[in-house]
N, C-alpha and C. Protein backbone atom coordinates (compact mmCIF):
# COMPACT_ATOMS: atom_id res chain seq x y z
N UNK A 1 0.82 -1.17 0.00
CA UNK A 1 0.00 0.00 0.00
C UNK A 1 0.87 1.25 0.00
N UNK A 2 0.32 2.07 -0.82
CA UNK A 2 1.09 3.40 -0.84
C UNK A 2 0.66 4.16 0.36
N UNK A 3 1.59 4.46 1.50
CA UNK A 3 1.26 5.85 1.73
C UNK A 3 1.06 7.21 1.35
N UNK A 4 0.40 7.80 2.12
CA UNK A 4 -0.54 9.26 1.81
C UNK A 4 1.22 10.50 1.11
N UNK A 5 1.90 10.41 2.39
CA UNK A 5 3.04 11.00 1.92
C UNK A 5 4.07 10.53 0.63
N UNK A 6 3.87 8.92 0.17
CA UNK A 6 4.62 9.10 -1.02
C UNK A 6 3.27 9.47 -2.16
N UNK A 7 2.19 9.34 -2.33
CA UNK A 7 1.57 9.76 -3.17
C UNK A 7 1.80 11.05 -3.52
N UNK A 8 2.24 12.02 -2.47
CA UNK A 8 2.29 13.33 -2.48
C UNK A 8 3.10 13.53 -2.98
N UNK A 9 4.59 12.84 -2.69
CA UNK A 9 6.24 12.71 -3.54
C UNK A 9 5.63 13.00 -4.81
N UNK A 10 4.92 11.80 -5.20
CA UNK A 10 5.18 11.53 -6.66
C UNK A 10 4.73 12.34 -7.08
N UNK A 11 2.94 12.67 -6.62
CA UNK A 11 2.60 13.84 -7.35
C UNK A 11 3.40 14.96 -7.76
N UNK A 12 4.24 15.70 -7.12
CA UNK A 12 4.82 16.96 -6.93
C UNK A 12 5.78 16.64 -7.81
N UNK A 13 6.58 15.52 -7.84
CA UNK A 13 7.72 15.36 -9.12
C UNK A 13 7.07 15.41 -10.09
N UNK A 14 6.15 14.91 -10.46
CA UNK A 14 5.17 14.95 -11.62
C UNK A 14 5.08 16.38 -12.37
N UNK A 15 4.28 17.24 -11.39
CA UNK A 15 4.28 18.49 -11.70
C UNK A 15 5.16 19.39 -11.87
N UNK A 16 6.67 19.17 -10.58
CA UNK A 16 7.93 20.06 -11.44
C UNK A 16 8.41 19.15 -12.69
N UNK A 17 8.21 18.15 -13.01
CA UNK A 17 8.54 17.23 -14.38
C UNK A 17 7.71 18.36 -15.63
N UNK A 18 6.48 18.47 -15.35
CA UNK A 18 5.97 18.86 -16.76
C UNK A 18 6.50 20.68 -16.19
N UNK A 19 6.67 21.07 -15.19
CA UNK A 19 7.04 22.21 -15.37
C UNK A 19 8.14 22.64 -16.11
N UNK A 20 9.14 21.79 -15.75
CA UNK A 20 10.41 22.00 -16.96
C UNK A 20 10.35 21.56 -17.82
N UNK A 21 9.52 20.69 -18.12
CA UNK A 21 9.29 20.46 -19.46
C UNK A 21 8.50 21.83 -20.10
N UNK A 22 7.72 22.40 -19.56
CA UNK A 22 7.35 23.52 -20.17
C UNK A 22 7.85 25.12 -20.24
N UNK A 23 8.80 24.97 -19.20
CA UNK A 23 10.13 25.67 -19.36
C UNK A 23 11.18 25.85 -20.90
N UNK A 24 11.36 24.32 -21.19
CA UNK A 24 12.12 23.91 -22.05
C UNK A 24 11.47 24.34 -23.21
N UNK A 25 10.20 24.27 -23.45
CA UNK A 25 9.25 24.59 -24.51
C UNK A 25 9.49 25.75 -24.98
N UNK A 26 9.21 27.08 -24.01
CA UNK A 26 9.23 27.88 -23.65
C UNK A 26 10.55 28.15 -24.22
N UNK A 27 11.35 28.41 -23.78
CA UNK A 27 13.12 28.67 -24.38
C UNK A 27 12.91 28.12 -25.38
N UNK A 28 12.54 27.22 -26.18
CA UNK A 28 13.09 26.62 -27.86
C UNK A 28 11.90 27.69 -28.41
N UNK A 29 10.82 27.94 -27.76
CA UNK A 29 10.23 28.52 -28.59
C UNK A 29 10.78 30.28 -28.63
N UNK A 30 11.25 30.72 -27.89
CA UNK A 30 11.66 31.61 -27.88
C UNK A 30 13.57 31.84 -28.51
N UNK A 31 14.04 30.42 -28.91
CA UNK A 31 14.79 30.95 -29.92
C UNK A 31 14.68 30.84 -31.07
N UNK A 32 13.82 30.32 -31.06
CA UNK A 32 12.88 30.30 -32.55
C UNK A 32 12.49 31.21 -33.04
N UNK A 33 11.84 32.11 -32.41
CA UNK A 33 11.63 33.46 -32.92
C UNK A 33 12.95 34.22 -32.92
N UNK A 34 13.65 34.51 -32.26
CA UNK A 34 14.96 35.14 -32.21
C UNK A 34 15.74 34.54 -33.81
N UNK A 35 15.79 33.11 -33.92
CA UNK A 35 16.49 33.28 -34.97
C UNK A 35 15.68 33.62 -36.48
N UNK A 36 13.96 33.34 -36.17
CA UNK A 36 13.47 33.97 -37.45
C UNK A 36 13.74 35.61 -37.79
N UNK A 37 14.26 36.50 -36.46
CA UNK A 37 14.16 37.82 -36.19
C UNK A 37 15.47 37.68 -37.44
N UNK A 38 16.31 37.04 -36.90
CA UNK A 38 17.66 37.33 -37.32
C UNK A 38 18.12 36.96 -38.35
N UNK A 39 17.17 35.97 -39.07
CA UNK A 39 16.66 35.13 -40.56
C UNK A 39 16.71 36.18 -41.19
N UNK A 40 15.37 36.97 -40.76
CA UNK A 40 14.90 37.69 -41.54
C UNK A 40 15.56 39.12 -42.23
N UNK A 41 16.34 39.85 -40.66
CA UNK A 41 16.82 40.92 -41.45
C UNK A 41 18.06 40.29 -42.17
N UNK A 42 18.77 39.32 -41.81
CA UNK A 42 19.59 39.24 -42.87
C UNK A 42 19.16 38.85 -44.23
N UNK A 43 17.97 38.22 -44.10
CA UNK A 43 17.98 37.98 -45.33
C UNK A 43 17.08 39.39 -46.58
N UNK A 44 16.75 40.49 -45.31
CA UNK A 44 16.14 41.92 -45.84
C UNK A 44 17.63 42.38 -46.52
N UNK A 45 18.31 42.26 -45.55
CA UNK A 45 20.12 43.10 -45.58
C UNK A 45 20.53 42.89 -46.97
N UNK A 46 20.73 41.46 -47.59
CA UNK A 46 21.69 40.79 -48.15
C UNK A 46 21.89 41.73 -49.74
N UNK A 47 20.70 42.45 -50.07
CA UNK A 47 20.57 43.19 -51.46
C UNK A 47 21.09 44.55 -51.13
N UNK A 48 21.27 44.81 -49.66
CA UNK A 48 22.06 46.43 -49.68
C UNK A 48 23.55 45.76 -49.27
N UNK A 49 23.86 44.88 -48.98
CA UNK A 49 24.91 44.89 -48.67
C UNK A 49 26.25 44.95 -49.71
N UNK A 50 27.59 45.82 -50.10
CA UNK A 50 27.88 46.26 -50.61
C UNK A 50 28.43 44.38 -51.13
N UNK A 51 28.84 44.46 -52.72
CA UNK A 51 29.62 43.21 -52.75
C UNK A 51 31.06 43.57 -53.03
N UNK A 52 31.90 43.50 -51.82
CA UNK A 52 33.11 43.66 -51.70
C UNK A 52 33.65 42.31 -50.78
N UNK A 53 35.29 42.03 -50.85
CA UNK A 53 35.34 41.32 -49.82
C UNK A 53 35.26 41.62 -48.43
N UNK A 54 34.51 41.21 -46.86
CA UNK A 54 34.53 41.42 -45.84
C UNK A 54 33.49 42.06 -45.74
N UNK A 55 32.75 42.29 -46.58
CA UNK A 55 31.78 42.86 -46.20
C UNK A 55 30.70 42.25 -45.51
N UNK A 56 30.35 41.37 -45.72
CA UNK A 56 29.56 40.39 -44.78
C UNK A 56 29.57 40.49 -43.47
N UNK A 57 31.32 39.77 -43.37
CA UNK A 57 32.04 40.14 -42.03
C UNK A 57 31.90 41.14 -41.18
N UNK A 58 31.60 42.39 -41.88
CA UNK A 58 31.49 43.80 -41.06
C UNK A 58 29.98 43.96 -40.77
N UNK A 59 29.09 43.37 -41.92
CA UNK A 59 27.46 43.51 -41.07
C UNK A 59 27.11 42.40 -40.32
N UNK A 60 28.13 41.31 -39.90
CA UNK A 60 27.88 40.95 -38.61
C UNK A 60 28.25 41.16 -37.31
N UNK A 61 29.43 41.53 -37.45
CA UNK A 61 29.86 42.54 -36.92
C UNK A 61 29.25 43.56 -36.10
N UNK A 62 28.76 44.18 -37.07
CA UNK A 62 28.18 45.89 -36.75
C UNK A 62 26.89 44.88 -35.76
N UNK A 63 26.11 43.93 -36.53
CA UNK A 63 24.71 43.29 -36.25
C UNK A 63 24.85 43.35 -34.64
N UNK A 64 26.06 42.41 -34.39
CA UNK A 64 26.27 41.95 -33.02
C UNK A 64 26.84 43.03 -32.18
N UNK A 65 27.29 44.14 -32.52
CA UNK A 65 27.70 45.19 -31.58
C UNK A 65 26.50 46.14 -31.39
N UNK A 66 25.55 45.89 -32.59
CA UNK A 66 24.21 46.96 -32.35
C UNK A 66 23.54 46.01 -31.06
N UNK A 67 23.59 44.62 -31.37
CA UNK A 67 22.49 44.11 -30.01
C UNK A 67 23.38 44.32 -28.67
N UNK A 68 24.57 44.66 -28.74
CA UNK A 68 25.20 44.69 -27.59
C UNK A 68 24.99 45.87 -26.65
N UNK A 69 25.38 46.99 -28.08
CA UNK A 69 25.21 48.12 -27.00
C UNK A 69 23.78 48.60 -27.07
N UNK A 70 22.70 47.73 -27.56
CA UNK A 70 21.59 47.97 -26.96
C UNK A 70 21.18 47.67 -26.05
N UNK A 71 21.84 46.47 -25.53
CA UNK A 71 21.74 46.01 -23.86
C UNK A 71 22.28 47.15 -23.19
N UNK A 72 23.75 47.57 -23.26
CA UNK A 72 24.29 48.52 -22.78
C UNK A 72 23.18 49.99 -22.44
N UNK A 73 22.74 50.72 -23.02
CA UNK A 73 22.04 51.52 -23.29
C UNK A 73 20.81 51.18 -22.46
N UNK A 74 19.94 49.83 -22.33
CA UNK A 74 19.04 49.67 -21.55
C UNK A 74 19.17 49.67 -20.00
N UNK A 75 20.36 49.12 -19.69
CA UNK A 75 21.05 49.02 -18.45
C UNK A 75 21.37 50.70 -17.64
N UNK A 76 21.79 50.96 -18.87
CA UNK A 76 21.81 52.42 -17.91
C UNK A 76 20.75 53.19 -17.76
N UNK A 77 19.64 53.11 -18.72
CA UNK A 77 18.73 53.88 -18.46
C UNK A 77 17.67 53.36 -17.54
N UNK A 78 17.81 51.93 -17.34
CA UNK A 78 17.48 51.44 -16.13
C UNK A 78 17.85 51.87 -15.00
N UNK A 79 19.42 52.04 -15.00
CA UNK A 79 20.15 52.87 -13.50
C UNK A 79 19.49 54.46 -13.66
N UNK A 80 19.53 54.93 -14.38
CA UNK A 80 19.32 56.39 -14.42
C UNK A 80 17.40 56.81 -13.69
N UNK A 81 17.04 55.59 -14.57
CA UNK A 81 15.71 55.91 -13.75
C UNK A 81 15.52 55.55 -12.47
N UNK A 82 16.36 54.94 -11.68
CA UNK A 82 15.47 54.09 -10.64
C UNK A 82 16.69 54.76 -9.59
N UNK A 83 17.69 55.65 -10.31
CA UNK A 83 18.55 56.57 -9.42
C UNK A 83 17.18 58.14 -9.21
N UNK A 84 17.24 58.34 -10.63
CA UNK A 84 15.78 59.40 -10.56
C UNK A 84 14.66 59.50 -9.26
N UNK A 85 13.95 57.71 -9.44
CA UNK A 85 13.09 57.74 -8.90
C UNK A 85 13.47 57.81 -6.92
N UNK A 86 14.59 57.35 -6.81
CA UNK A 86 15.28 57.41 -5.72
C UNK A 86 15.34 58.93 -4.77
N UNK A 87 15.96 59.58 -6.27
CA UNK A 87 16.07 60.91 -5.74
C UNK A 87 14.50 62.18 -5.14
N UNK A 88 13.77 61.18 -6.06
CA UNK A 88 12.15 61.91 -6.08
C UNK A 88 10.96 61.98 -4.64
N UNK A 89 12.01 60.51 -4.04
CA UNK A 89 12.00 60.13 -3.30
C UNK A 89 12.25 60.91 -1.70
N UNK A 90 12.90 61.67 -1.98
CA UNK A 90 13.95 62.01 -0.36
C UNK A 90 12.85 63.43 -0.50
């Protein structure tokens, strides 16, 4: 006979089981879109892009330093506001 407390075990593994499983979902589906994002403008890009050698090279380049310092840029204006709201504060 099962006891009351392992029924409960199992249940609960059960449920963090499909939770990461729907975690996992969750993340593939979300680089899925990320790489259609990134499909796409390159494949918008590919008719302006100059045909020289390296040139490729440099609009990935540029691609990956624009998403960078757009993190950059969010981060601070994150600090800037919540220094703001700090100050609004006193």
């Amino acid at each position: 006979m099962a006891t009351k407390a392992a029924v409960q075990r199992k249940s609960s593994g059960s449920s963090k089981l499909k939770a990461a499983a729907q975690k996992v979902k969750d993340y593939k589906q979300a680089l899925q879109e990320a790489y259609d994002l990134g499909y796409g403008d390159g494949y918008a890009a590919a008719t302006d892009i100059p045909k020289v050698v390296g040139a490729k090279m440099a609009a990935k380049t540029g691609y990956s330093r624009g998403l960078r310092d757009n993190g950059r840029v969010k981060k601070y204006q994150t600090k800037a506001a919540q220094s703001k709201s700090r100050t609004a504060k006193r």
